[in-house]
C-alpha atoms as a PDB file:
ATOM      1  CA  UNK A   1    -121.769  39.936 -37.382  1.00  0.00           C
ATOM      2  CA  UNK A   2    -124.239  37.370 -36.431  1.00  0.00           C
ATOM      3  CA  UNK A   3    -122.374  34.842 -34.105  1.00  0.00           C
ATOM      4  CA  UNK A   4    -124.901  32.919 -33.214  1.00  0.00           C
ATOM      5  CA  UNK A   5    -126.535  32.345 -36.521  1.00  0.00           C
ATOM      6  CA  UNK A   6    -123.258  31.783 -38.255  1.00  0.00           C
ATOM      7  CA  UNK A   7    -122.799  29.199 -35.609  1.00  0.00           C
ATOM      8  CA  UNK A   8    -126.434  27.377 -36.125  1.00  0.00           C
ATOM      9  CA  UNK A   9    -126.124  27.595 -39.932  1.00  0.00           C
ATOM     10  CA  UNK A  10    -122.474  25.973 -39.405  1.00  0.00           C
ATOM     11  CA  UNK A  11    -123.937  23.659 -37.430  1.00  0.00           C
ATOM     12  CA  UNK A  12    -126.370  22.555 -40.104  1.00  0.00           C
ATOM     13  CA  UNK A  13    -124.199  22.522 -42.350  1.00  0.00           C
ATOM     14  CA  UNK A  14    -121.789  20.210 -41.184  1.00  0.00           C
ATOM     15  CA  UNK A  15    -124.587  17.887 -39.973  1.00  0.00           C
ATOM     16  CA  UNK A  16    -125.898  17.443 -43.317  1.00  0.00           C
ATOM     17  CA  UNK A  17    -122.347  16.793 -44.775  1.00  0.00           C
ATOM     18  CA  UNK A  18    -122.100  14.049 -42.207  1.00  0.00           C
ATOM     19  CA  UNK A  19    -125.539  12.731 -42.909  1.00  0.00           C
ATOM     20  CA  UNK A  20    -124.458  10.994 -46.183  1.00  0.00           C
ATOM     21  CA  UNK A  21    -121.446   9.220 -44.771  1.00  0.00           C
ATOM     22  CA  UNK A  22    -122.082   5.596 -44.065  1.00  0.00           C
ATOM     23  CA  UNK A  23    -120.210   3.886 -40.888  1.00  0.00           C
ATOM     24  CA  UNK A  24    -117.872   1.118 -41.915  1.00  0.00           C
ATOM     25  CA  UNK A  25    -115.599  -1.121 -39.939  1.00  0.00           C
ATOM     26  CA  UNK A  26    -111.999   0.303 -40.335  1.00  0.00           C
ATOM     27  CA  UNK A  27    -109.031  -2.501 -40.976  1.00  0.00           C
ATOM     28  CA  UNK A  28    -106.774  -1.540 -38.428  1.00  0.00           C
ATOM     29  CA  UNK A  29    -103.951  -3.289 -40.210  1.00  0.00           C
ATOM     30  CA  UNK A  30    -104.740  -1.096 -43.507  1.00  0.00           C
ATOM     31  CA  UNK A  31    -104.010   2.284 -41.095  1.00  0.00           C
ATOM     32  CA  UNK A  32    -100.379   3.559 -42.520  1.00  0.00           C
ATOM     33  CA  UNK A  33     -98.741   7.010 -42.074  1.00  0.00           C
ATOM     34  CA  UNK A  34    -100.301   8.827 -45.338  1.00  0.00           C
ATOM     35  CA  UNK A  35     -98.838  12.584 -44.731  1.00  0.00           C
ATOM     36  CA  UNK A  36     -97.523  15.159 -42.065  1.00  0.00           C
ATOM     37  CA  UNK A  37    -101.099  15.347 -40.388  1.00  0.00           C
ATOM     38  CA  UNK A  38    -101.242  11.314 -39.901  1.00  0.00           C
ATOM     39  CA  UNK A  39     -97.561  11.629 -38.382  1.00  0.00           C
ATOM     40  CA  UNK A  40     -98.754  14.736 -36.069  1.00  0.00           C
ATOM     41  CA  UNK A  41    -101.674  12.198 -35.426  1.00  0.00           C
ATOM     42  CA  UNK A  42     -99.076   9.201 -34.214  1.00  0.00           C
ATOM     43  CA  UNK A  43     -97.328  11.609 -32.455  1.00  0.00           C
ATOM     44  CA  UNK A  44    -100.106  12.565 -30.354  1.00  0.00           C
ATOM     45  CA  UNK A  45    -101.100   8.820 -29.902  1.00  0.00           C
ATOM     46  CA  UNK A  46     -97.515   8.273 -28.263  1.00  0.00           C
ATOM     47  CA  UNK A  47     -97.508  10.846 -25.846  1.00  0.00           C
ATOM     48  CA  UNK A  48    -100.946  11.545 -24.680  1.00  0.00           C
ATOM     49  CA  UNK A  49    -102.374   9.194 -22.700  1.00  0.00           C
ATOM     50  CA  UNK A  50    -105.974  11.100 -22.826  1.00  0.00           C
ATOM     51  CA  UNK A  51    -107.000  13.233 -25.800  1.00  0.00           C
ATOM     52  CA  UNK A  52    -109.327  15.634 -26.517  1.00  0.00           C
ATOM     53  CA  UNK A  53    -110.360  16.261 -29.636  1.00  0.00           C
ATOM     54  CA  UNK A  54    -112.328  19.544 -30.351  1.00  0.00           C
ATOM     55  CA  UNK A  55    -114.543  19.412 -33.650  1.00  0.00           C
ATOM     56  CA  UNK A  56    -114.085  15.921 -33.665  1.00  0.00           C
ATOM     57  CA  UNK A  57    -116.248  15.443 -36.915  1.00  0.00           C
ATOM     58  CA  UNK A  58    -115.813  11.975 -38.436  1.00  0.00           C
ATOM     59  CA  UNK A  59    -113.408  10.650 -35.508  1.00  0.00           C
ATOM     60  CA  UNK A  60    -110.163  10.471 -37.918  1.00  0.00           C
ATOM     61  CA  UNK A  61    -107.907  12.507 -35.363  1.00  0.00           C
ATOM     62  CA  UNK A  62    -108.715   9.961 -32.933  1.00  0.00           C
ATOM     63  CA  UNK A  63    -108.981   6.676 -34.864  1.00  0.00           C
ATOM     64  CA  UNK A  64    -105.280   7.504 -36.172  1.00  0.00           C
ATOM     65  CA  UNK A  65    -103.722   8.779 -32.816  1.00  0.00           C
ATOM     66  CA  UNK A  66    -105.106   5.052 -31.511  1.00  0.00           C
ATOM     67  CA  UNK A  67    -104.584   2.516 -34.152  1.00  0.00           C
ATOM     68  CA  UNK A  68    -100.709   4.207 -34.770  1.00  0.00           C
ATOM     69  CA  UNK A  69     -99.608   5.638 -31.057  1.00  0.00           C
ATOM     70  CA  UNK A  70     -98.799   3.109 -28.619  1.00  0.00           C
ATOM     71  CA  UNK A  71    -100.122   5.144 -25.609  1.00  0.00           C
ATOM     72  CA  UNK A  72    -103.352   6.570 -25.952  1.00  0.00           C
ATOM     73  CA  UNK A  73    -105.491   5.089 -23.492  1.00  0.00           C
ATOM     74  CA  UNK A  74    -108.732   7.510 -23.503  1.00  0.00           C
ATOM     75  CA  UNK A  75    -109.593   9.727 -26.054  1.00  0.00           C
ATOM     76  CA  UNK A  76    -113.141  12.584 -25.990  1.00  0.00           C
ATOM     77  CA  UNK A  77    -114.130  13.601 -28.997  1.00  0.00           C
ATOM     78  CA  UNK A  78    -116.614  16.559 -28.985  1.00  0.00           C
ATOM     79  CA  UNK A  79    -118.483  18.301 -31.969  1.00  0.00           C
ATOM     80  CA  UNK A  80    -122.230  20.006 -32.972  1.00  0.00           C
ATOM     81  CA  UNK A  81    -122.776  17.670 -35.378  1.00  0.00           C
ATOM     82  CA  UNK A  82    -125.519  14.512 -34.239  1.00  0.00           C
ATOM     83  CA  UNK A  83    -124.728  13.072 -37.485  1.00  0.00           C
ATOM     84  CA  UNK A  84    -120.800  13.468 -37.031  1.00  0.00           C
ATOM     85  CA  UNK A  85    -121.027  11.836 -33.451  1.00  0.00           C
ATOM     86  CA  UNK A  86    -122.932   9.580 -34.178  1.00  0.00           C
ATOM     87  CA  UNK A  87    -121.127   8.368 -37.585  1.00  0.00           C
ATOM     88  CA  UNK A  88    -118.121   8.044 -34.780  1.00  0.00           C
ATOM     89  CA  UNK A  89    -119.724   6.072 -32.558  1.00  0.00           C
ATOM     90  CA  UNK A  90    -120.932   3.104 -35.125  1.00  0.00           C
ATOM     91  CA  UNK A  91    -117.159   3.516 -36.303  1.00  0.00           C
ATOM     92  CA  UNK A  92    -115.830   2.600 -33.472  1.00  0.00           C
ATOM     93  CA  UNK A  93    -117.834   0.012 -32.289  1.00  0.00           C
ATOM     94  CA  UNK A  94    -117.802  -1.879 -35.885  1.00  0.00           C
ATOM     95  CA  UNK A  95    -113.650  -1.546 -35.541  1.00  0.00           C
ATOM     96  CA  UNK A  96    -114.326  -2.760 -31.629  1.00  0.00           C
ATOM     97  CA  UNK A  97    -111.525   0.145 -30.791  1.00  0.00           C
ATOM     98  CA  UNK A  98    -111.660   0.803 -27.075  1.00  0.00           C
ATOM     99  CA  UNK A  99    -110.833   3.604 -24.585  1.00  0.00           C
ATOM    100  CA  UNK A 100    -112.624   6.295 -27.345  1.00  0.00           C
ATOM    101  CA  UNK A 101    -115.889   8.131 -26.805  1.00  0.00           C
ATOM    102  CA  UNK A 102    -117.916  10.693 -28.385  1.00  0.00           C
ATOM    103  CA  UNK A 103    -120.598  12.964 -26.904  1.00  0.00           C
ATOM    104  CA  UNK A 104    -122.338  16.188 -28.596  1.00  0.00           C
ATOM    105  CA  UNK A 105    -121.373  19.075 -27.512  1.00  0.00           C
ATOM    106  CA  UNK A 106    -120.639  22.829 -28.557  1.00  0.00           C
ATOM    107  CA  UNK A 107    -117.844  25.478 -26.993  1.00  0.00           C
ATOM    108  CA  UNK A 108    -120.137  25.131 -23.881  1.00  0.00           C
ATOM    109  CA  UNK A 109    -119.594  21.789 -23.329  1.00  0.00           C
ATOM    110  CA  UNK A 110    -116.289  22.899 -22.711  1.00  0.00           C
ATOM    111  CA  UNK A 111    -116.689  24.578 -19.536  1.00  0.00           C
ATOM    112  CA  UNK A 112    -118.046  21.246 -18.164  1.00  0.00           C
ATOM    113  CA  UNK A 113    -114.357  19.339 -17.879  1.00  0.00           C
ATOM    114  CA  UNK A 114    -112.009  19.580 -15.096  1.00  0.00           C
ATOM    115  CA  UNK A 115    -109.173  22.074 -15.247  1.00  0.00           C
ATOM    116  CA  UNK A 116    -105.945  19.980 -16.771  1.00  0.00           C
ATOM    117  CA  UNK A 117    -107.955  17.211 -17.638  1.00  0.00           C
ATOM    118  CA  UNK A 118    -105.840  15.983 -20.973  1.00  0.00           C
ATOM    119  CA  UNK A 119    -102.336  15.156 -21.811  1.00  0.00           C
ATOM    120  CA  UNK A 120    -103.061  15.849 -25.168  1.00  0.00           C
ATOM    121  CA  UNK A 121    -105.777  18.525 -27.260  1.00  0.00           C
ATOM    122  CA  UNK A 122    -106.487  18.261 -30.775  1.00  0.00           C
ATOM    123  CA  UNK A 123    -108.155  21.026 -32.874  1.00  0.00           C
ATOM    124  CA  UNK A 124    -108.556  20.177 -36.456  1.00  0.00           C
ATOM    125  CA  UNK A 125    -109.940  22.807 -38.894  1.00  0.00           C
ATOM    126  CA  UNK A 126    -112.432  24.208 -36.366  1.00  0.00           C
ATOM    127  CA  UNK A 127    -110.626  27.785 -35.131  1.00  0.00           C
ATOM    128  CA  UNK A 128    -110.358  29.173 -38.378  1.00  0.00           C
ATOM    129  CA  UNK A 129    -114.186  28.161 -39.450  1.00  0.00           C
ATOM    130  CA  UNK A 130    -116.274  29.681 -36.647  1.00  0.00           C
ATOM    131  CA  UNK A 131    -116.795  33.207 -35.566  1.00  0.00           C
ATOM    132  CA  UNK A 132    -114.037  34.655 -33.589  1.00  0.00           C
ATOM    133  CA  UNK A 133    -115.557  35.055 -30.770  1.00  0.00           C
ATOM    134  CA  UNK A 134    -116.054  31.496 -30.379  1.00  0.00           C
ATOM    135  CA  UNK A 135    -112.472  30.531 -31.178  1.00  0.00           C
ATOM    136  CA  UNK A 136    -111.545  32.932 -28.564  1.00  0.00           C
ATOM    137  CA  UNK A 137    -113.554  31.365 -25.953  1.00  0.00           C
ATOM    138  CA  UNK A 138    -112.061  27.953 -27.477  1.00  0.00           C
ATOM    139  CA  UNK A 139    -108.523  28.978 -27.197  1.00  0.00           C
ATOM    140  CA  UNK A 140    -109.134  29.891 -23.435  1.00  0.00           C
ATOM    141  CA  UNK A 141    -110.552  26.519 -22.856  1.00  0.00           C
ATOM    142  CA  UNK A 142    -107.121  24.634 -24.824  1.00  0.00           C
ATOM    143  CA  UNK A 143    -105.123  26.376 -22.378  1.00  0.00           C
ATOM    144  CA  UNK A 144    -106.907  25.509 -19.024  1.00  0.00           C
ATOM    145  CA  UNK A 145    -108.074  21.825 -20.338  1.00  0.00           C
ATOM    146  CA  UNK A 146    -104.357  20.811 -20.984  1.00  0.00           C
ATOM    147  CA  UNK A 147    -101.464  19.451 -18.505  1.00  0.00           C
ATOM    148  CA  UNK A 148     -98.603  21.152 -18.222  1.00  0.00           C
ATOM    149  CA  UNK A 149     -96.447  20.200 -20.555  1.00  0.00           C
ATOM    150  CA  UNK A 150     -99.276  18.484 -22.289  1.00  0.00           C
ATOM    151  CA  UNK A 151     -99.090  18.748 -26.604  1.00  0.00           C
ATOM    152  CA  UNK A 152    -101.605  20.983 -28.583  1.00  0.00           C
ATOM    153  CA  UNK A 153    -102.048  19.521 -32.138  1.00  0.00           C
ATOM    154  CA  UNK A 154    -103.778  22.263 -34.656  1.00  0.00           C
ATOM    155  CA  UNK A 155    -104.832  22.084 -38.014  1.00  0.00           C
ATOM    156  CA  UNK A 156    -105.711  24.876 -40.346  1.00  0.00           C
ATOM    157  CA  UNK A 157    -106.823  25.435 -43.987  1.00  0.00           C
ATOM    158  CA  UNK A 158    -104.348  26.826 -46.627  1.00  0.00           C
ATOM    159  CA  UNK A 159    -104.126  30.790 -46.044  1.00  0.00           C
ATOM    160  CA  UNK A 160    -106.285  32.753 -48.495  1.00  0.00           C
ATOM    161  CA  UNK A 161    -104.460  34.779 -50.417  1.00  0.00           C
ATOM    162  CA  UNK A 162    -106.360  37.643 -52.300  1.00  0.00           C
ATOM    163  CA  UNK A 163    -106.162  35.495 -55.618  1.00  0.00           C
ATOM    164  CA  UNK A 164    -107.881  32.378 -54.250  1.00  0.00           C
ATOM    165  CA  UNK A 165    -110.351  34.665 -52.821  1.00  0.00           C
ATOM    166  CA  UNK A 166    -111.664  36.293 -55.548  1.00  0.00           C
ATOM    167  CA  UNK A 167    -111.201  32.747 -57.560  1.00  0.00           C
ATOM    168  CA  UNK A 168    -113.343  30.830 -55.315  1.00  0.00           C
ATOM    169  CA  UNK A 169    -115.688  33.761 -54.635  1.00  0.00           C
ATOM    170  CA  UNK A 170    -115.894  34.152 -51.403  1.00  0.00           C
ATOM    171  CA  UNK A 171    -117.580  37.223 -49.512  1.00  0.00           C
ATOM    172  CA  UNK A 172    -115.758  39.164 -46.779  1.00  0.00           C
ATOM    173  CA  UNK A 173    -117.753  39.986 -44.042  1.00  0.00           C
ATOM    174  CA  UNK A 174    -115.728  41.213 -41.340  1.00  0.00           C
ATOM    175  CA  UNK A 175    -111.566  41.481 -41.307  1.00  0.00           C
ATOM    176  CA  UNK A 176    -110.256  38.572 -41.960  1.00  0.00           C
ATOM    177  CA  UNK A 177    -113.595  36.321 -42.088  1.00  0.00           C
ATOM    178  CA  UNK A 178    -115.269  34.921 -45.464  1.00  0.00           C
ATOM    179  CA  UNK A 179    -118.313  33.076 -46.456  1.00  0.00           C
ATOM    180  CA  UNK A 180    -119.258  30.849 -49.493  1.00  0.00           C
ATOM    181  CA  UNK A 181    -122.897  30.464 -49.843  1.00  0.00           C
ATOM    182  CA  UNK A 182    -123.811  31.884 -46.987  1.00  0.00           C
ATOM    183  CA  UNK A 183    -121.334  29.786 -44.743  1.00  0.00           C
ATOM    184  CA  UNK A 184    -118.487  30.614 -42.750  1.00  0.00           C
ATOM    185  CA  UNK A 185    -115.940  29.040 -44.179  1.00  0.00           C
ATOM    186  CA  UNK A 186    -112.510  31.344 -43.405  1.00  0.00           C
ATOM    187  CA  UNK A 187    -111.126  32.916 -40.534  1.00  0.00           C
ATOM    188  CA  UNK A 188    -107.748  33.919 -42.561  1.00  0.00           C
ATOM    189  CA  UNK A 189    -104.811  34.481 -40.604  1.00  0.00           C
ATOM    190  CA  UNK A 190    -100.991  33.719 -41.199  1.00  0.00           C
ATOM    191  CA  UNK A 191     -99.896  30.977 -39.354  1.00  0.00           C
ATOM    192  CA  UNK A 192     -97.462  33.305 -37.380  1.00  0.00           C
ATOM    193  CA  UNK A 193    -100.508  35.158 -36.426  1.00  0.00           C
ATOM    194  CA  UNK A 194    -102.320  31.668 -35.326  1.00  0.00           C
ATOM    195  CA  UNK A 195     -99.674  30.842 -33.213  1.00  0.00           C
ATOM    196  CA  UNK A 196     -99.988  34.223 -31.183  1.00  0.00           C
ATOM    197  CA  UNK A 197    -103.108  33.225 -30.110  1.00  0.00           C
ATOM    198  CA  UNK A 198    -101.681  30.896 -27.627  1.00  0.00           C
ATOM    199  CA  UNK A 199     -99.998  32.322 -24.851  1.00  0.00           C
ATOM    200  CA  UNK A 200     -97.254  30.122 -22.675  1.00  0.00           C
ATOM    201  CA  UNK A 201     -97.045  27.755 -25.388  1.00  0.00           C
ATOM    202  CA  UNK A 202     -93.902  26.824 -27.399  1.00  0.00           C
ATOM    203  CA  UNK A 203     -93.514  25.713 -31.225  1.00  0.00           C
ATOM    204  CA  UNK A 204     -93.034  21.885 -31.353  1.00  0.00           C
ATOM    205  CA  UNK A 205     -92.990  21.159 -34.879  1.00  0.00           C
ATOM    206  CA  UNK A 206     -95.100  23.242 -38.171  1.00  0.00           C
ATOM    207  CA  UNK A 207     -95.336  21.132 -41.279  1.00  0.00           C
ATOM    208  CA  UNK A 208     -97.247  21.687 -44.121  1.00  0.00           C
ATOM    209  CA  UNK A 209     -99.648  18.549 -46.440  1.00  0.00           C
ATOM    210  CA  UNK A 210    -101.420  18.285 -49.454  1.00  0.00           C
ATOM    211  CA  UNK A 211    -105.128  18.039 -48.446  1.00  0.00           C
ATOM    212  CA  UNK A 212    -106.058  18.915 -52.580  1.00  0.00           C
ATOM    213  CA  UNK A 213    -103.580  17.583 -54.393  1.00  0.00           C
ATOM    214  CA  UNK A 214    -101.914  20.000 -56.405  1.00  0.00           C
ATOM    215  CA  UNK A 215    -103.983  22.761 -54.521  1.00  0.00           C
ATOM    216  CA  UNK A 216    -102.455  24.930 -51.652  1.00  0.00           C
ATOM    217  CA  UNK A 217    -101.233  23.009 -48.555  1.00  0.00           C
ATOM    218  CA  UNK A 218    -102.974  23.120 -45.083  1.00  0.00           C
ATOM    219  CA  UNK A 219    -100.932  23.981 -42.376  1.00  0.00           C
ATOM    220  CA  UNK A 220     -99.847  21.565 -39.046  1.00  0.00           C
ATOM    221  CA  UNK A 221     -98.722  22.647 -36.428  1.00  0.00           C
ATOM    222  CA  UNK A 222     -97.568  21.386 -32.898  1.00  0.00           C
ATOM    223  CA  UNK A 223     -97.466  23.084 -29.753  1.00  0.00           C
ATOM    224  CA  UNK A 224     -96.682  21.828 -25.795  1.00  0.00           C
ATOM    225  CA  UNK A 225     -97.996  24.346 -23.033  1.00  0.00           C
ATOM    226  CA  UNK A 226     -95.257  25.597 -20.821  1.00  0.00           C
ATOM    227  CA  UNK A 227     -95.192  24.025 -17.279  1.00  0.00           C
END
């Protein structure tokens, strides 16, 4: 397996998804609690005081821990995406939300922050839609990045079973990782077997929404590192 061109065909990708979304001023009043992942969101927003928010894409994770927690004071959100970060950006300053910033950066931007540097990580359908190798060196970063005691919010696609597989056509190309069209788009593990990634951490909350309605449910789930 490729890892670094699945990674620079993910990249451009995802930048060309972002390129056709057009920054708008958010209504702060119209921001409601839609699901589980908007309440994981609020929850985040009320006990992190700083946030980082890996794969930050379109800034939603951190708009909605803002606008609906009542302590989030700084919030970093990081992805490979120009487009993405800069679609952000315009977001926020058209909303004129404070204490939010977004910068472009890969896993290696990573290893530029201070150890415990956030009281709160979020990690929204990114680990199971890159290589493994870079979710590994992701998942390393989580765990020195965040305060003890500090929450872990992840997000990750329904689990492929062999059915939706063959339905939607995907290719394997290694255990446990698919590709439509070419792209990465599945790292397919049981949620049991996500959570066993993180070592010293303990099971907040898991919950379970309706991304496609009427389609399988993407998984949420909360974690707090051990002090």
């Amino acid at each position: 397996m490729n890892v670094k061109k699945l990674n620079s065909d993910l990249q451009n990708y995802w930048n060309n998804m972002f390129k056709k979304l057009k920054p708008e001023k958010i209504n702060l009043s119209e921001v409601k609690v839609k699901n589980e992942l908007d309440e994981a969101f609020e929850f985040m927003g009320n006990n992190a005081r700083s946030i980082l928010d890996i794969g930050a894409g379109s800034g939603y994770a951190l708009f909605t821990a803002k606008i609906l927690g009542t302590k989030l004071s700084y919030g970093l959100g990081i992805d490979t995406s120009e487009n993405a970060i800069r679609f952000a950006k315009k977001t926020c300053e058209l909303s004129k939300i404070k204490g939010l910033n977004f910068e472009v950066g890969n896993e290696s931007y990573l290893s530029k922050l201070e150890n415990e540097a956030f009281d709160g990580i979020i990690c929204s359908n990114v680990l199971d839609v890159i290589p493994e190798e870079t979710s590994k060196q992701i998942i390393a970063d989580i765990a020195r990045l965040l305060k003890p005691n500090g929450f872990l919010l992840l997000k990750f696609n329904f689990y492929l079973t062999k059915d939706l597989i063959e339905r939607i056509k995907m290719e394997r190309i290694e255990k446990n990782v698919f590709t439509l069209n070419g792209i990465l788009r599945g790292v397919n593990y049981t949620t049991e077997e996500w959570i066993r990634k993180f070592k010293k951490f303990k099971v907040v909350k898991q919950s379970e929404y309706d991304r496609i309605k009427s389609g399988p449910k993407d998984r949420v789930i909360l974690l707090q590192k051990q002090g």
